[in-house]
Structure formats: structure tokens, C-alpha cells
N, C-alpha and C. Protein backbone atom coordinates (compact mmCIF):
# COMPACT_ATOMS: atom_id res chain seq x y z
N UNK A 1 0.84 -1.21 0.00
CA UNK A 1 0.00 0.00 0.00
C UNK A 1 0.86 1.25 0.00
N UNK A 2 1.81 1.25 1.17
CA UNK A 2 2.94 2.41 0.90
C UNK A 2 3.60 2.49 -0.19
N UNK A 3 3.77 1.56 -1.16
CA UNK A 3 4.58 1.23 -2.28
C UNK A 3 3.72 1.85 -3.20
N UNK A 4 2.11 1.73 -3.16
CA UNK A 4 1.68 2.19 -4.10
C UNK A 4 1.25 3.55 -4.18
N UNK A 5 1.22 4.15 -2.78
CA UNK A 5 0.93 5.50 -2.33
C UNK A 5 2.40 6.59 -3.38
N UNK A 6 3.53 5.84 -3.24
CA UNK A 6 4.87 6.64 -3.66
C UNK A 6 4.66 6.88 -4.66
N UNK A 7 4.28 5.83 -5.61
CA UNK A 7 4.13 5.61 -7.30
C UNK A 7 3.01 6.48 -7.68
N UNK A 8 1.90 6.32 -6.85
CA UNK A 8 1.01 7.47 -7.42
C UNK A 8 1.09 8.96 -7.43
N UNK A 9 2.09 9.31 -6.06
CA UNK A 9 2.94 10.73 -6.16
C UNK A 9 3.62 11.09 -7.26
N UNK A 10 4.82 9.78 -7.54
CA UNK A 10 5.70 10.43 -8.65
C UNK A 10 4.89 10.50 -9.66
N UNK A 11 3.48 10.06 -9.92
CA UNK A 11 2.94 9.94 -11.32
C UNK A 11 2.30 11.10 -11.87
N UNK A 12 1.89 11.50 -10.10
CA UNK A 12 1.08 12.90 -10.51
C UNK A 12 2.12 13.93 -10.93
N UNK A 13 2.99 14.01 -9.98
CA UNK A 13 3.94 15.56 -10.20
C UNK A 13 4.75 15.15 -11.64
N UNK A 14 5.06 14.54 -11.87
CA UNK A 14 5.58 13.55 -13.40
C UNK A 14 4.28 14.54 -14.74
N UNK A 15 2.92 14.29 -14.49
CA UNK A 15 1.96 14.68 -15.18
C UNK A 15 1.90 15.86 -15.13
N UNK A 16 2.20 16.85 -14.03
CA UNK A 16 1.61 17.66 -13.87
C UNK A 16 2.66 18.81 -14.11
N UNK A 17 4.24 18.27 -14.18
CA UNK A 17 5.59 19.25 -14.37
C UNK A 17 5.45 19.53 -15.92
N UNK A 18 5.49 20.98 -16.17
CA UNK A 18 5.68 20.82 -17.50
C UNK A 18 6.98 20.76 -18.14
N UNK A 19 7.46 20.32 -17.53
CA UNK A 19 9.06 19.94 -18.40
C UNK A 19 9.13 18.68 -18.46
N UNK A 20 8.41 18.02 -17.95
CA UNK A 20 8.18 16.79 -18.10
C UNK A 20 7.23 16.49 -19.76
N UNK A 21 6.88 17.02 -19.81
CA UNK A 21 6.03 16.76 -21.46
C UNK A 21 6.80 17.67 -22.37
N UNK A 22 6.33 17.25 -23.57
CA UNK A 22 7.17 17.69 -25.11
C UNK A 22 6.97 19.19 -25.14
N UNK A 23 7.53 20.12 -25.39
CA UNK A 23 7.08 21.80 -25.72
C UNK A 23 6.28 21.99 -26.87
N UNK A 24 5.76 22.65 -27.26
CA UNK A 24 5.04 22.53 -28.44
C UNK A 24 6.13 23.54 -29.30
N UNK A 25 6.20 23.23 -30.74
CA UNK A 25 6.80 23.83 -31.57
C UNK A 25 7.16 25.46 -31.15
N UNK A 26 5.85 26.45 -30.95
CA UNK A 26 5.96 27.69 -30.48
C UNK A 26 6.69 27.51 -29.14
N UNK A 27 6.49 26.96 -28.22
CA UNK A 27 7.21 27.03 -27.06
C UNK A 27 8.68 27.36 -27.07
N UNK A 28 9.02 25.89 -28.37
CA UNK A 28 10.35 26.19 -28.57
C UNK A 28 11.08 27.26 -28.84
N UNK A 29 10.45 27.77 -30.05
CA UNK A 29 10.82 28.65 -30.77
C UNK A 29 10.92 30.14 -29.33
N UNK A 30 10.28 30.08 -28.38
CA UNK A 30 10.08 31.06 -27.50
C UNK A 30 11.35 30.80 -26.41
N UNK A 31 11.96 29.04 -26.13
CA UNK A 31 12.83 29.00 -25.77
C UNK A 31 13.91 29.39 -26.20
N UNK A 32 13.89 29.06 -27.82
CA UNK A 32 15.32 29.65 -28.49
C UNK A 32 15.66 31.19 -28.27
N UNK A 33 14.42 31.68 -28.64
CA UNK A 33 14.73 32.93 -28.47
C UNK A 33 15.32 33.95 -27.04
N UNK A 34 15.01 33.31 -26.32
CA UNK A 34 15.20 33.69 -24.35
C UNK A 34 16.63 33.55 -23.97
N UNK A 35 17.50 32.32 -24.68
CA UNK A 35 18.52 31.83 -24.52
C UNK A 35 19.68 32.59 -25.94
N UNK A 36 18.75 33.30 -27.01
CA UNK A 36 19.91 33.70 -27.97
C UNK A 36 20.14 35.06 -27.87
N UNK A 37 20.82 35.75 -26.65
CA UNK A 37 21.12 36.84 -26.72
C UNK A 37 22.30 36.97 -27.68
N UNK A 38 23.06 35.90 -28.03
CA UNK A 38 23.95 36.57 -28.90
C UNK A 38 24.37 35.03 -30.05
N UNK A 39 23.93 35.23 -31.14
CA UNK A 39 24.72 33.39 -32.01
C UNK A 39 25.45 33.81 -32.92
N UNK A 40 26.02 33.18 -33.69
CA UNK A 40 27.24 32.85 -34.61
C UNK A 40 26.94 31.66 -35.82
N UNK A 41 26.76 31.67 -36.85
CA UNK A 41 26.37 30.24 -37.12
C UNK A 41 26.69 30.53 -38.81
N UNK A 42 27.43 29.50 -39.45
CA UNK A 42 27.14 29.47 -41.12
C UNK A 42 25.44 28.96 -41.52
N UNK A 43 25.23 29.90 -43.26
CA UNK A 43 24.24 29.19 -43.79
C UNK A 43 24.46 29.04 -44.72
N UNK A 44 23.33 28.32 -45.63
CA UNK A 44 23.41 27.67 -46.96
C UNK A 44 21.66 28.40 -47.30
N UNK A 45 21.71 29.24 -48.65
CA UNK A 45 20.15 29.34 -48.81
C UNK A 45 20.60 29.06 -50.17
N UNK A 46 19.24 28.74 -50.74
CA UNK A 46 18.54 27.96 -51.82
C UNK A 46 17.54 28.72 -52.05
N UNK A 47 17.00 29.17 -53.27
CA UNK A 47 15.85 29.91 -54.01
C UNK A 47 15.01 28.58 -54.48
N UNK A 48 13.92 28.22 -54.75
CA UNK A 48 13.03 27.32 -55.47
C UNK A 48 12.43 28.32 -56.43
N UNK A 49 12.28 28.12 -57.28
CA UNK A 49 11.40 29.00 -58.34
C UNK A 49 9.70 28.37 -58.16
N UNK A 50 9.00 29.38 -58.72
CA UNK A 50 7.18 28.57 -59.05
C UNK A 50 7.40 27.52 -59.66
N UNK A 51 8.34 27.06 -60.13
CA UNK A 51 8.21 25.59 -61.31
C UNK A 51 8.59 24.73 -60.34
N UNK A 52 8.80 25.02 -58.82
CA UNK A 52 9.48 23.92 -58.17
C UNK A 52 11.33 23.37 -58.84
N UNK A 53 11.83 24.47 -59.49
CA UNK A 53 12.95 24.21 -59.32
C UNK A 53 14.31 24.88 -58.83
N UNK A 54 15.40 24.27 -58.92
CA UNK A 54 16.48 24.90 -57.89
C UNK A 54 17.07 26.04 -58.41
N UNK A 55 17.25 27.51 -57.84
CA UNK A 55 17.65 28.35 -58.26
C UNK A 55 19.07 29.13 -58.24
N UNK A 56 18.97 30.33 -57.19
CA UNK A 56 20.02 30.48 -56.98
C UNK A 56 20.51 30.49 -55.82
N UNK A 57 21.56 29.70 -55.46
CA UNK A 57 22.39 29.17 -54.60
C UNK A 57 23.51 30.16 -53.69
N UNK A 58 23.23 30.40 -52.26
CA UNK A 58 24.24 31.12 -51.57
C UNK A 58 24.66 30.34 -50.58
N UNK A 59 26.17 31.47 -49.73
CA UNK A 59 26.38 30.83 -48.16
C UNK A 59 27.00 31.83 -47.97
N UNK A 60 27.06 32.03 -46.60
CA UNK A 60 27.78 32.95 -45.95
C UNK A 60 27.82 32.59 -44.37
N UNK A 61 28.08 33.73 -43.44
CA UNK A 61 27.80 33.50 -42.07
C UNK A 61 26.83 34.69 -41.90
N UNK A 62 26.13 34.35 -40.30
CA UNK A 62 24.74 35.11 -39.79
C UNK A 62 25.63 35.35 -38.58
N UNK A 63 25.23 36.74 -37.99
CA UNK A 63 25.84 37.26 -36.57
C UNK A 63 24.59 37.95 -35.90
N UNK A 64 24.19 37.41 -34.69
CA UNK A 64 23.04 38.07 -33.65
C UNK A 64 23.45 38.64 -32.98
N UNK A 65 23.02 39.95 -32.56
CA UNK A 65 22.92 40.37 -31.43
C UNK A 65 22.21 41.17 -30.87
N UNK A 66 20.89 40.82 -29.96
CA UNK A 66 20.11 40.94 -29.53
C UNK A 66 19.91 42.22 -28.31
N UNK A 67 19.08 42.85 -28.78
CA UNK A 67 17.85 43.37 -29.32
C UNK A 67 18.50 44.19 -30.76
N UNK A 68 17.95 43.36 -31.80
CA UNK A 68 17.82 44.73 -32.55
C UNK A 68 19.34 44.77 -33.50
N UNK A 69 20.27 44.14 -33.41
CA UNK A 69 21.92 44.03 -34.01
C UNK A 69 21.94 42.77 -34.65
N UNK A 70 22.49 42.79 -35.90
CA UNK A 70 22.22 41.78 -37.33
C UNK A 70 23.01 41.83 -38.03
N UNK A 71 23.92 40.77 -38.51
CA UNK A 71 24.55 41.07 -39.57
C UNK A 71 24.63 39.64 -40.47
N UNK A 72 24.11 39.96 -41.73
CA UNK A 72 24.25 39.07 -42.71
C UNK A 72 25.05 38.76 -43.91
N UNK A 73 26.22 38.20 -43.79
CA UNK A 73 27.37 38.19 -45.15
C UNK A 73 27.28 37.22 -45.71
N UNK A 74 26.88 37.88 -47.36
CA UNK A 74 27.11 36.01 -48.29
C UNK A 74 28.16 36.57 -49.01
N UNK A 75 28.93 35.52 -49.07
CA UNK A 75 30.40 35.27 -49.09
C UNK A 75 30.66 34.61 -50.19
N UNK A 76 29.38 33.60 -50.62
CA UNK A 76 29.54 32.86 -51.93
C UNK A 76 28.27 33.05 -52.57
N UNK A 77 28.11 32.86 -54.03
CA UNK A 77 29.20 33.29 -55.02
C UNK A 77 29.79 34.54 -54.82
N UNK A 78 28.61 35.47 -54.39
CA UNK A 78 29.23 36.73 -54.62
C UNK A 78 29.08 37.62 -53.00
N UNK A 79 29.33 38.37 -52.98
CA UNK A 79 29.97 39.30 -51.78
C UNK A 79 28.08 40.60 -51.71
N UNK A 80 27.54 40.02 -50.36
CA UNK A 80 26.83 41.26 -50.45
C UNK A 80 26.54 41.19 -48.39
N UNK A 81 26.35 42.67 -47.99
CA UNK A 81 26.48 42.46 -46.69
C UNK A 81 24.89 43.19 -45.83
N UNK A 82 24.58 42.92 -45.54
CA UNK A 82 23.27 42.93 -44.30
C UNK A 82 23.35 43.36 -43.09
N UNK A 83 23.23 44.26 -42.70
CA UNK A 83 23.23 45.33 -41.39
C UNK A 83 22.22 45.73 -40.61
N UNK A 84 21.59 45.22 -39.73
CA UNK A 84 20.93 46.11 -39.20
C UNK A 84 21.37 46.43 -37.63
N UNK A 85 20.75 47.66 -37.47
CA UNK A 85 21.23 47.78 -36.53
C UNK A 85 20.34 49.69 -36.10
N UNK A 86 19.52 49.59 -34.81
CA UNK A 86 18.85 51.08 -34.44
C UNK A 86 17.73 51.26 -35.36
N UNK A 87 17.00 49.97 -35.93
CA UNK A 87 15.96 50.02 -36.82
C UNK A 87 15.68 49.87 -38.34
N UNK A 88 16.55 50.13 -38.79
CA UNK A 88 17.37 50.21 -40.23
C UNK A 88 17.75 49.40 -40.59
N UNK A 89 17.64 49.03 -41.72
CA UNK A 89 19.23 47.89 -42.70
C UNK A 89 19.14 48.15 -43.44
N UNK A 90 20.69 47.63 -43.43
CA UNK A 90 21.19 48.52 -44.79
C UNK A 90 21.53 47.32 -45.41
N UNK A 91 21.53 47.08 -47.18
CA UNK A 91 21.75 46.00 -48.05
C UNK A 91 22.92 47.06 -48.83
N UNK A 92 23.69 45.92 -48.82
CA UNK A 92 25.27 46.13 -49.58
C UNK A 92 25.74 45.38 -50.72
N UNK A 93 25.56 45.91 -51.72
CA UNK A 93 25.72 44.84 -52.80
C UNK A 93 27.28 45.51 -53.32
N UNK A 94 27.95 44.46 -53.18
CA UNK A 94 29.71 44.99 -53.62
C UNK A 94 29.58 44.96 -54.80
N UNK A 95 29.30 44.04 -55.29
CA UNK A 95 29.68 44.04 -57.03
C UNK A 95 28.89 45.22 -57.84
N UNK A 96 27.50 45.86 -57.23
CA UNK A 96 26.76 46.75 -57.78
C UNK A 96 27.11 48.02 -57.28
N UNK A 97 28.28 47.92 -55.55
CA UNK A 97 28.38 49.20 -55.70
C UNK A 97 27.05 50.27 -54.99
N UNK A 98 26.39 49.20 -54.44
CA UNK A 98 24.81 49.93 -54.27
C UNK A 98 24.30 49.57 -53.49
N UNK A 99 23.88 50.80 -52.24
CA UNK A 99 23.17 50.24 -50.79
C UNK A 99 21.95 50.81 -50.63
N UNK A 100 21.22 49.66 -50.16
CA UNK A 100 19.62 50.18 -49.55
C UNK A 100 19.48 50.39 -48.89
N UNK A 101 18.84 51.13 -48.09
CA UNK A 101 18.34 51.11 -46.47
C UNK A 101 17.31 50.94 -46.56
N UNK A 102 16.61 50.16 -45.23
CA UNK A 102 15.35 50.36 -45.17
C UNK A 102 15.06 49.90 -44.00
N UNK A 103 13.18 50.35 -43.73
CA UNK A 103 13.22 50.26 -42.34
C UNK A 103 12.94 48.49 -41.86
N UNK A 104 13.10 48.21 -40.44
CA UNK A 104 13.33 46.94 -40.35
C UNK A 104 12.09 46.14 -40.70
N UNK A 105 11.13 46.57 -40.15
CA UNK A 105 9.68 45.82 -40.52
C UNK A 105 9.24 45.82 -42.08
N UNK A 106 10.01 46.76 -43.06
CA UNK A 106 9.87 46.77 -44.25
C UNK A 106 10.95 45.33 -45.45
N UNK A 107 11.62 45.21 -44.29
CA UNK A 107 13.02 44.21 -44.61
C UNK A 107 12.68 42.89 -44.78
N UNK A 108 11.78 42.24 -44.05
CA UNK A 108 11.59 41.04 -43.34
C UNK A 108 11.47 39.97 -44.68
N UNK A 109 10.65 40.45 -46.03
CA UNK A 109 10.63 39.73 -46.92
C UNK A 109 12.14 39.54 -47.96
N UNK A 110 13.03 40.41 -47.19
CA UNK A 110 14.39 39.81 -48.24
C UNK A 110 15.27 39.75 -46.86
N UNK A 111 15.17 39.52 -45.62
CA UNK A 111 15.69 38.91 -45.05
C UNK A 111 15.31 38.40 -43.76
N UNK A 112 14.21 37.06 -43.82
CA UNK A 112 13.62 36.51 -42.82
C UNK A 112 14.21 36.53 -41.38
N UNK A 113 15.51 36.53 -41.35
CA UNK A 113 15.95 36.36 -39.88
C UNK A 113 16.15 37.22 -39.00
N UNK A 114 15.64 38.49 -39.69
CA UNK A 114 15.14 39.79 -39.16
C UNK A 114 14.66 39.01 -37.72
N UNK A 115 13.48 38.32 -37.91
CA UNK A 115 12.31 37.73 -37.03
C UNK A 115 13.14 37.53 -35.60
N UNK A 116 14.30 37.05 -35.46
CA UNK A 116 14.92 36.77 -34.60
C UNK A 116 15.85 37.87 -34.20
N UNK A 117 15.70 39.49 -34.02
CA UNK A 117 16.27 39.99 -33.52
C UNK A 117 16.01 40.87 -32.16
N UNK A 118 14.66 40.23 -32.06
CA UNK A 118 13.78 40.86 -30.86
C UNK A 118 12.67 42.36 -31.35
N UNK A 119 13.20 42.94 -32.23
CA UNK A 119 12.86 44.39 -32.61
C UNK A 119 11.55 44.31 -33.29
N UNK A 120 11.10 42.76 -33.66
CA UNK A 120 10.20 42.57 -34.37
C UNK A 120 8.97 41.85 -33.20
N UNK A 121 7.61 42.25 -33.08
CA UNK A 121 6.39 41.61 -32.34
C UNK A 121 6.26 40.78 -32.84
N UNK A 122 6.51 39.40 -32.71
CA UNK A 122 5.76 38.18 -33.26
C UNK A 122 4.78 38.53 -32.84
N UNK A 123 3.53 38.09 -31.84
CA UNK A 123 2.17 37.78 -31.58
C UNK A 123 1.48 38.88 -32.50
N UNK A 124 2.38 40.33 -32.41
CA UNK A 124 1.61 41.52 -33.00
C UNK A 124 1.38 41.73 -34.27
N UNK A 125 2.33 40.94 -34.95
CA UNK A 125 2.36 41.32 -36.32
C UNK A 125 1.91 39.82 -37.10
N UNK A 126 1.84 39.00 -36.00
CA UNK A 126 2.03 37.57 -37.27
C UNK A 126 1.27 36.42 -36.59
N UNK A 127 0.54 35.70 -37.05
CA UNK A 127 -0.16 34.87 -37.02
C UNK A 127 0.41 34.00 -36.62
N UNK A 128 0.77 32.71 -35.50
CA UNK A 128 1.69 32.20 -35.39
C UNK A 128 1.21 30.98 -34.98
N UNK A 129 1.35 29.72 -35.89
CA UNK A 129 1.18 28.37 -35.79
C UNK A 129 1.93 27.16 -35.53
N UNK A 130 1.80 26.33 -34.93
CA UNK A 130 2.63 24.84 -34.60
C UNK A 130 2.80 23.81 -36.36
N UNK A 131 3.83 23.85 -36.48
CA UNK A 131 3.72 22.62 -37.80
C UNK A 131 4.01 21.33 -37.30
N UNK A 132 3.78 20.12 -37.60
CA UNK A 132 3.68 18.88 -38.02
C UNK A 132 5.58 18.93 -37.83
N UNK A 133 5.94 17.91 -37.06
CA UNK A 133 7.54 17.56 -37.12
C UNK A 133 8.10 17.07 -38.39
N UNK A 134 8.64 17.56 -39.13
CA UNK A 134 8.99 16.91 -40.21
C UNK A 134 10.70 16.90 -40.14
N UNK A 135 11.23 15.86 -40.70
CA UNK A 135 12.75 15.46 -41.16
C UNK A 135 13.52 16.20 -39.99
N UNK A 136 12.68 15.72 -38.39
CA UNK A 136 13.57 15.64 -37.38
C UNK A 136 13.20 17.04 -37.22
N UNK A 137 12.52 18.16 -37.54
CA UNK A 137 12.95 18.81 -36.98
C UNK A 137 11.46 19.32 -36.52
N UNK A 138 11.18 20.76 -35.84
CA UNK A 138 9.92 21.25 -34.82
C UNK A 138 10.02 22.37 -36.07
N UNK A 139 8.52 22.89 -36.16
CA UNK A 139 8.46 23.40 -37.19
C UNK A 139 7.36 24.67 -37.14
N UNK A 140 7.59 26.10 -37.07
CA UNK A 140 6.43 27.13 -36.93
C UNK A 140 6.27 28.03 -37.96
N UNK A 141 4.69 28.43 -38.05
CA UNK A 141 4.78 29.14 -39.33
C UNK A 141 4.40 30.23 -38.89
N UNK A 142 4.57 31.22 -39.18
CA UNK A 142 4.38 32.52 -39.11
C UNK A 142 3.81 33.34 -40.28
N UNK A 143 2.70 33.70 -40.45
CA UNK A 143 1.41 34.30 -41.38
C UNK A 143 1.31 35.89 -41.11
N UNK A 144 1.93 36.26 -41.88
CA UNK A 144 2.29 38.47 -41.54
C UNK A 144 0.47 39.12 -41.77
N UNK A 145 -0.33 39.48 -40.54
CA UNK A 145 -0.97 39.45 -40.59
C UNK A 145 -1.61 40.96 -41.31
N UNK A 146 -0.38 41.50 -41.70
CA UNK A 146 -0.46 43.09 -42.73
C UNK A 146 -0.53 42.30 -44.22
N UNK A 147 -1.30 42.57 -44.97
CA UNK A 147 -1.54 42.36 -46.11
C UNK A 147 -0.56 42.42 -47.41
N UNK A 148 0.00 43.52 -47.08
CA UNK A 148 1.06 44.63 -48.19
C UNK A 148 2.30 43.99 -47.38
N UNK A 149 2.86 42.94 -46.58
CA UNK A 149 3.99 42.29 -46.30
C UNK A 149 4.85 42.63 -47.16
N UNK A 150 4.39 42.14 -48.39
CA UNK A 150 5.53 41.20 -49.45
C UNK A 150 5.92 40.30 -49.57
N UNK A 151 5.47 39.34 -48.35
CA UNK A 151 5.39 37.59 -48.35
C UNK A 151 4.07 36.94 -47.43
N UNK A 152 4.23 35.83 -48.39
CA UNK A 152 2.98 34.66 -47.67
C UNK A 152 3.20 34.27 -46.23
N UNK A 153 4.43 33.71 -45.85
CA UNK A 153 4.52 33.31 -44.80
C UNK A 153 6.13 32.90 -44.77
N UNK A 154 6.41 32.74 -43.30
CA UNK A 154 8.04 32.19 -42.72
C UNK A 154 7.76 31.34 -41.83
N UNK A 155 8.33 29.83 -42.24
CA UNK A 155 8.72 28.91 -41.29
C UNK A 155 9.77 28.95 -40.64
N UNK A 156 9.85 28.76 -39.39
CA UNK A 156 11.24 28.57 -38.54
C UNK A 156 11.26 27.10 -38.28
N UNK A 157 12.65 26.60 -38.55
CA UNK A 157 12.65 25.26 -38.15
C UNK A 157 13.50 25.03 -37.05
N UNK A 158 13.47 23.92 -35.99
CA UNK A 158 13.96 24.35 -35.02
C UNK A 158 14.87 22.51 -34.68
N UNK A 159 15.91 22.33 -34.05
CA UNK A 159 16.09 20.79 -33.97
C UNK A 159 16.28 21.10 -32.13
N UNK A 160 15.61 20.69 -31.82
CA UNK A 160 15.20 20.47 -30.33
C UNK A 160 14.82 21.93 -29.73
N UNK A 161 15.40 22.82 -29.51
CA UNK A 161 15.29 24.14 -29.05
C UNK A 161 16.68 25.03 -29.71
N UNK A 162 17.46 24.40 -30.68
CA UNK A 162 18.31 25.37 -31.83
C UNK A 162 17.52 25.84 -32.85
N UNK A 163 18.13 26.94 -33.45
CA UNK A 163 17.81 26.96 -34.60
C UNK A 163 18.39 26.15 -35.91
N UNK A 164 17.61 26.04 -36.94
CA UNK A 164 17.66 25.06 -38.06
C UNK A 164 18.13 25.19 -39.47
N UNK A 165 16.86 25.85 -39.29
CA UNK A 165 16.19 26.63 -40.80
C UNK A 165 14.85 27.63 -41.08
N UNK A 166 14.80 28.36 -42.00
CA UNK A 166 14.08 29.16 -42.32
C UNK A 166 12.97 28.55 -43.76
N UNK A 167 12.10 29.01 -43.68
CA UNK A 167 11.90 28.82 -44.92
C UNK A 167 10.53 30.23 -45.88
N UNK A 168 11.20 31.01 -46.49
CA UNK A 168 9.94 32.14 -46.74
C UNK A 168 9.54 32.03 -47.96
N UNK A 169 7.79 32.41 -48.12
CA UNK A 169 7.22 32.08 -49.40
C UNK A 169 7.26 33.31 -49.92
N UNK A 170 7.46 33.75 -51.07
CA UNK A 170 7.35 35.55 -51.51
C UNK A 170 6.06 35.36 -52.34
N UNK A 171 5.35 36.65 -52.33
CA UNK A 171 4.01 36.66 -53.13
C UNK A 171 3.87 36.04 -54.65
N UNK A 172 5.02 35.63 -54.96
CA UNK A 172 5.50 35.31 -56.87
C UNK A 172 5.61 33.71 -56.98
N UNK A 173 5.11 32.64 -55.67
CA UNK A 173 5.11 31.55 -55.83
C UNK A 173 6.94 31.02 -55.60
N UNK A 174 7.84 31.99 -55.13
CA UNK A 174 9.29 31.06 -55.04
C UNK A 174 9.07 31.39 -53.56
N UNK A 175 10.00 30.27 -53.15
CA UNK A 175 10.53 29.79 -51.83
C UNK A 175 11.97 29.96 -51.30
N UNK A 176 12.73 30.85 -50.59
CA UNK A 176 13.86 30.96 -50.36
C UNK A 176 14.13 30.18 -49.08
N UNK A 177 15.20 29.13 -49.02
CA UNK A 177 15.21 27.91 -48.08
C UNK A 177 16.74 28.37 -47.51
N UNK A 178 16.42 28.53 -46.43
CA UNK A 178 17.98 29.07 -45.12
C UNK A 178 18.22 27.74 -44.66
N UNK A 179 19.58 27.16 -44.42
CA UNK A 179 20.03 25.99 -43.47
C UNK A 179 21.43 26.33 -42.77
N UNK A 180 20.58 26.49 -41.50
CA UNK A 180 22.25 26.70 -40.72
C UNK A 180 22.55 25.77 -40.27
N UNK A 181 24.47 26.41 -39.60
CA UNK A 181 25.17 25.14 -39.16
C UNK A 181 26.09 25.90 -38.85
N UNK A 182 27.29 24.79 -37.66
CA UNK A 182 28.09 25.51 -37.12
C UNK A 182 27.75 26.64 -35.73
N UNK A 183 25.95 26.20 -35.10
CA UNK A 183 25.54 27.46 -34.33
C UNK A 183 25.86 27.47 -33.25
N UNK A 184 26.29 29.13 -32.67
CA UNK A 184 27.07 28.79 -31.33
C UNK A 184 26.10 30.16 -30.75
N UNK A 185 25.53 29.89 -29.53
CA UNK A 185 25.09 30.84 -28.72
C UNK A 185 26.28 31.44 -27.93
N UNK A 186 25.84 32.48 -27.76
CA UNK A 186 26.04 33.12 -26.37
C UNK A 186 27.45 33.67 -26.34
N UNK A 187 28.10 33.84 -27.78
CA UNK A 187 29.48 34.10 -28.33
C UNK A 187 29.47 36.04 -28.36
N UNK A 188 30.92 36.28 -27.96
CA UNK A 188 31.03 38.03 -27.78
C UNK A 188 31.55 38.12 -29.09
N UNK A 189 30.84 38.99 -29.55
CA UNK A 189 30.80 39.26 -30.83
C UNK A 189 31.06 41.15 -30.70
N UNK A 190 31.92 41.28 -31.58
CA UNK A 190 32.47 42.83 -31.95
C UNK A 190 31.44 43.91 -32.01
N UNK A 191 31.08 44.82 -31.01
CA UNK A 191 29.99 45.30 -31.80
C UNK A 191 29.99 46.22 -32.95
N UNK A 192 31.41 46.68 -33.35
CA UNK A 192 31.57 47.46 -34.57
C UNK A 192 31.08 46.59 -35.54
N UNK A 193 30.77 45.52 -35.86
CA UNK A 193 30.15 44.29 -36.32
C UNK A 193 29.18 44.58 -36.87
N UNK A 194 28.11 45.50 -36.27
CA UNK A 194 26.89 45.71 -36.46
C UNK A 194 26.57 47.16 -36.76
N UNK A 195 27.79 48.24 -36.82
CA UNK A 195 27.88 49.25 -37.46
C UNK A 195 27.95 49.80 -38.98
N UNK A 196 27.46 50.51 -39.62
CA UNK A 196 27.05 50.04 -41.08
C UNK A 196 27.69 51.45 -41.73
N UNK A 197 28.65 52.35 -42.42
CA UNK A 197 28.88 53.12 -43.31
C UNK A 197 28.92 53.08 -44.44
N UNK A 198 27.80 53.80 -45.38
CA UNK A 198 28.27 53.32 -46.88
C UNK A 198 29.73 53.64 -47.39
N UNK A 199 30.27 52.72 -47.90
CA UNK A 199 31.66 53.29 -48.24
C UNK A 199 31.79 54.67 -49.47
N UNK A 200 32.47 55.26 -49.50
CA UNK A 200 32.51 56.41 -50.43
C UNK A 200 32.55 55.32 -51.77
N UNK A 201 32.08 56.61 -52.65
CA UNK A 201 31.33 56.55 -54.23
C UNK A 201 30.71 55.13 -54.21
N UNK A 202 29.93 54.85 -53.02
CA UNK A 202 28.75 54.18 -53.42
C UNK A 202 27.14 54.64 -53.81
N UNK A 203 26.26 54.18 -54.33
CA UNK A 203 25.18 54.76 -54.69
C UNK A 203 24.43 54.32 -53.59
N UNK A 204 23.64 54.66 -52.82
CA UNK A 204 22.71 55.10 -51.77
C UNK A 204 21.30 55.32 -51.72
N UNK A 205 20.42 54.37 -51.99
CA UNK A 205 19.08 54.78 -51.70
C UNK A 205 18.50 54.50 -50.76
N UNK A 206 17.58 55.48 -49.72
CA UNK A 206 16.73 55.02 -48.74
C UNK A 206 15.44 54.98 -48.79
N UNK A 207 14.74 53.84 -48.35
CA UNK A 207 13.05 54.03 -48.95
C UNK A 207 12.54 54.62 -47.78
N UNK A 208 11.52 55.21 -47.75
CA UNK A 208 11.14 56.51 -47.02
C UNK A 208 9.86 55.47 -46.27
């Protein structure tokens, strides 16, 4: 009887701990975020076209730093750099010689990982759903609940409580597919890093 009195204790507090059960996809994604004040990580993105086929192919490295500090360099094939930083980003295209600014909530459809810099309201701005586990990994979609976005939606993929992958639909039927690797939290990172000057005789536009 005492034997069975114990077992029914551990069974309840067992049931009733929530760390004891699975997180749900959003949970995760709410853990990752709590724990990434600062990451480091290579990616690999991939374009899909509407025909469902493979397009154009990048990699570079991603630098966080939280709230609000971003920096995105693709490195292959070609050289273009991603800044944000005090609301703004700025897009750097070396070979063109030619930088954009723009404001951050205006950004999000040419560079999803905006989402992860804190500066952005998930609940406020975006519809936010649990996906189906697929190929190992936890999976959330996020639905921009402003119309005039410029994209359908962003999946975050997540492998236990890391980040994974991205995946964003643009209004034109292509799919731009992010896969990181190499991710390291919680790394001191330069903050001149996240400081952005256009270099002289570059061309300069800001969208208003």
C-alpha cells in the first residue's frame, strides 16, 4: 500500500511538471529565443522557383545580437552584406556598388531572420502556428498578418530548441530555403560588427 501510495505521487507531479512533457513547436521557438542573446552560425540558402525548381544558390555567415543588431554576409558566389542595426538595414551589394536602407519591418521579406532579432512583435504582427515535425525537426509558421507584407509566410525550423532553418514564401510563388550550421550561442561578438557606413562613391538609396 505504501509502495503504491509513492508511485502514485511520482505519477502525478511527473503529469503535472511541465518539463516533463514535449514543448510545443511555439514554445520552442520562444525558448530559443530567451537563450539567444547573442549566435554565430554558417548558412546555406537555396531559391526554389514557381516551377518547383532549384535556383540560386548562396552561403555565408549570420551574426546576432540581440535586441535589434544583425549582420548578414554572403560570401559565396558573390559578396553582399546585411546590417541592421537602431531600426534600419542597410543591403550592400559589392559588385553593384549599391546600398539600400530600409526600415526593419519593411526588410523582413528579403531577409527573414530579421524575425529573430527581438525588434520585431511576433504575436503583433504575425499569425503564429505549430507545424507537423517533419525530417527531425519542430516546425512554426508565421502568417504576416499586414496584407502589403511582401510575403505569404516564414517557417522557422527548429532541432530540439536550436535553430535550423528558415523557410519564406514571396508573393511570386518562389521559396527561399535558409540551413544553418556551425551554431554557437552566447558568443562576444564585436559590436563594430553591427555598425554600417556606406563606403565612399557608393550609390545610396533610402526608402522613405
Amino acid at each position: 500500500m505504501i509502495k503504491s501510495f509513492y508511485i502514485a505521487i511520482i505519477l502525478f507531479f511527473a503529469s503535472t511538471n511541465p518539463a516533463s512533457a514535449e514543448d510545443s513547436p511555439v514554445q520552442r521557438l520562444h525558448n530559443f529565443l530567451a537563450k539567444a542573446s547573442s549566435l554565430q552560425a554558417d548558412f546555406r540558402q537555396v531559391v526554389i522557383t514557381e516551377k518547383n525548381e532549384t535556383g540560386k544558390q548562396s552561403s555565408g555567415v549570420f551574426l546576432l545580437q540581440r535586441p535589434g543588431k544583425f549582420r548578414w554576409d554572403y560570401t559565396k558566389p558573390y559578396q553582399q552584406e546585411i546590417v541592421s542595426n537602431g531600426g534600419k538595414v542597410w543591403f550592400y551589394d559589392v559588385d553593384l556598388a549599391q546600398v539600400t536602407a530600409r526600415k526593419m519591418d519593411k526588410a523582413i521579406g528579403s531577409t527573414p531572420a530579421l524575425l529573430l532579432t527581438g525588434e520585431v512583435a511576433l504575436e503583433k504582427n504575425f499569425t503564429i502556428q505549430s507545424q507537423d515535425k517533419d525530417e527531425g525537426l519542430y516546425w512554426i509558421k508565421l502568417i504576416p498578418k499586414e496584407e502589403e507584407s511582401g510575403f505569404n509566410y516564414v517557417l522557422i525550423g527548429l532541432d530540439g530548441d536550436n535553430l535550423a532553418g528558415m523557410e519564406l514564401s514571396d508573393n511570386f510563388g518562389q521559396l527561399t530555403r535558409i540551413y544553418f550550421s556551425n551554431l554557437k550561442l552566447g558568443v562576444k561578438l564585436d559590436s563594430a560588427k553591427f555598425d554600417f557606413k556606406p563606403p565612399a562613391g557608393v550609390d545610396v538609396f533610402e526608402d522613405k
